[in-house]
Protein backbone atom coordinates (compact mmCIF):
# COMPACT_ATOMS: atom_id res chain seq x y z
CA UNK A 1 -104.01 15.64 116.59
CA UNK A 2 -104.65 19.14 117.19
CA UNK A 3 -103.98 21.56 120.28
CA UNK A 4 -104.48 24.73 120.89
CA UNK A 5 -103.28 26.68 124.39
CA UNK A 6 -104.69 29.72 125.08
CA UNK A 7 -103.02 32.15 127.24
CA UNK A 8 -104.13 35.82 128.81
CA UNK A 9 -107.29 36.52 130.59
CA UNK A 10 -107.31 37.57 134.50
CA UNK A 11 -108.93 40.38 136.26
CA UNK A 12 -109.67 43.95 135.00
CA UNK A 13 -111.64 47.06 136.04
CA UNK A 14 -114.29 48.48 134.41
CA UNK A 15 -113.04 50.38 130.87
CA UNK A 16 -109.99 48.33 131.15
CA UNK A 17 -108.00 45.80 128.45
CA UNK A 18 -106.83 42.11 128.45
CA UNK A 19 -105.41 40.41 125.48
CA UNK A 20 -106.20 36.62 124.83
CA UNK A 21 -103.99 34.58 122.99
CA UNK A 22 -104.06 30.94 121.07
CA UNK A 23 -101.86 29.05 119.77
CA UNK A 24 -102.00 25.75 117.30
CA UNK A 25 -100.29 23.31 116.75
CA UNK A 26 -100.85 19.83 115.05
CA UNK A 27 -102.14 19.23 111.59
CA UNK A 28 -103.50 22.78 110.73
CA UNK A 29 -105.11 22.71 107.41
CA UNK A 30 -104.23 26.03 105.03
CA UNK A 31 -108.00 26.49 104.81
CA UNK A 32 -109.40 26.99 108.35
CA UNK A 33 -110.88 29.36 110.89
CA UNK A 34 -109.96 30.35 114.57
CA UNK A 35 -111.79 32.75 117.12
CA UNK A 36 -113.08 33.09 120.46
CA UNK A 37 -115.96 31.50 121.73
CA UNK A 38 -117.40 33.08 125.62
CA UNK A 39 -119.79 31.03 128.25
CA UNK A 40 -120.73 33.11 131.33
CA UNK A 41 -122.57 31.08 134.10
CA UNK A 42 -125.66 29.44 133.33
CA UNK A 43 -125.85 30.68 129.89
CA UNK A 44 -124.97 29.05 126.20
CA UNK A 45 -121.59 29.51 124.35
CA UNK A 46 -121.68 31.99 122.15
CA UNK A 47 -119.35 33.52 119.01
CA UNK A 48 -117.42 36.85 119.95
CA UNK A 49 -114.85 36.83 116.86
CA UNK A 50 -113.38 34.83 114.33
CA UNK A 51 -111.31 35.22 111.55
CA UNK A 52 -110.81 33.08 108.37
CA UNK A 53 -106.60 32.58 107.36
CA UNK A 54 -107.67 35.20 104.47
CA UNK A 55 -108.41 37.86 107.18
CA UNK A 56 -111.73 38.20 106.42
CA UNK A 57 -113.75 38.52 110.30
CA UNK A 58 -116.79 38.27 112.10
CA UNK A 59 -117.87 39.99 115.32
CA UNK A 60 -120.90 39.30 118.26
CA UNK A 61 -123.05 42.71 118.48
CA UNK A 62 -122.35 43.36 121.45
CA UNK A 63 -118.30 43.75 121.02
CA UNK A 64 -118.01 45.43 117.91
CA UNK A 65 -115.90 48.87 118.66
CA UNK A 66 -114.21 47.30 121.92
CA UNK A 67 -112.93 44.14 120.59
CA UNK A 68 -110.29 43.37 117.93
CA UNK A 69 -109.41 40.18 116.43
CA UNK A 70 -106.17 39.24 114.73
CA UNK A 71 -103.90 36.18 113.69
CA UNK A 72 -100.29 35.27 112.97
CA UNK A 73 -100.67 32.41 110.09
CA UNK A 74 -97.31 31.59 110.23
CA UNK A 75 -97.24 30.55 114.04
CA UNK A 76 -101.41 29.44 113.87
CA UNK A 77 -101.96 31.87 116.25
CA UNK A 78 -105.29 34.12 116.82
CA UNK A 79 -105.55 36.82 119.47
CA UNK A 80 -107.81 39.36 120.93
CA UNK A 81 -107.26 42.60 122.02
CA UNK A 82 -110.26 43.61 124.74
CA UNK A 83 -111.20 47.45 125.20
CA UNK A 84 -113.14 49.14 127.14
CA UNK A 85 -114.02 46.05 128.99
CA UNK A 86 -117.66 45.79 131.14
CA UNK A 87 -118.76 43.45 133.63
CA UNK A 88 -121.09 42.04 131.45
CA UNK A 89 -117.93 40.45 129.50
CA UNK A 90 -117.16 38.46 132.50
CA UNK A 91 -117.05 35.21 130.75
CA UNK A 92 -114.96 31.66 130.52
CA UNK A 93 -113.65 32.37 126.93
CA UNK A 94 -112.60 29.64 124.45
CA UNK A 95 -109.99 29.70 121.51
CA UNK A 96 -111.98 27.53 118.79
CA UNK A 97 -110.58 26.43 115.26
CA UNK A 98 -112.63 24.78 112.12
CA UNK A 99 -109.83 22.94 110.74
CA UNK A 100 -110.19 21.99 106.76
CA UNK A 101 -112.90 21.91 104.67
CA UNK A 102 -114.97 19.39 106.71
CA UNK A 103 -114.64 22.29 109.44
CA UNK A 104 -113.14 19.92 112.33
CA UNK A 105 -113.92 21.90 115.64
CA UNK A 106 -110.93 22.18 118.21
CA UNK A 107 -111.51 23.92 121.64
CA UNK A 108 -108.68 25.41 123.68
CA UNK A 109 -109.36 24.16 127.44
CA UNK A 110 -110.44 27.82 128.39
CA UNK A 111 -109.61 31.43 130.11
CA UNK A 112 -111.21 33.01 133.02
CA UNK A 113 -111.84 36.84 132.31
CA UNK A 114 -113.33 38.92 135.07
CA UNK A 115 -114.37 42.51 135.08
CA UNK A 116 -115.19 44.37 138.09
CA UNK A 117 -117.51 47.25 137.99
């Protein structure tokens, strides 16, 4: 069984910074990839970064410059480091992992992140 627990999020202003974190725990395969997933009202989920155990990473458009993704292997842990936040990041965010080669998806239960204008 695997968990993850997300922690971070909140409220921020306009041009400000949050930092999400995740951690895993469970049977974490050596081969896998974790990231953050974001679902504003009435719209799909949708990829904002992810990062394979190698390092290699993989940004949305729209957060490329403001956004930095990063992980701890040794504690399964992935975080991200928000800058320069706009309201139009206002999202429910999600710590996802593709565990093993069969790419078993794990959600973390979710963060609220609000940014006022």
């Amino acid at each position: 069984q695997v968990q993850l627990v997300e922690s971070g999020g909140g409220l921020a202003q306009a041009g400000g910074s949050l930092r999400l974190s995740c951690a895993a725990s469970g049977s974490i395969s050596s081969i896998n990839t974790m990231g953050w997933y974001r679902q504003a009202p009435g719209t799909q989920r949708e990829l904002v970064a992810d990062s394979t155990r190698g390092g290699s990473t993989n940004y949305a458009e729209s957060v490329k410059g403001r956004f930095t993704i990063s992980r701890d292997n040794d504690k399964n842990a992935v975080y991200l480091q928000m800058n320069s936040l706009k309201p139009g990041d206002t999202a429910v965010y999600y710590c996802n992992l593709q565990n093993g080669l069969l790419r078993a998806n794990y959600w973390g239960q979710g963060t609220q992140v609000t940014v006022s204008s």
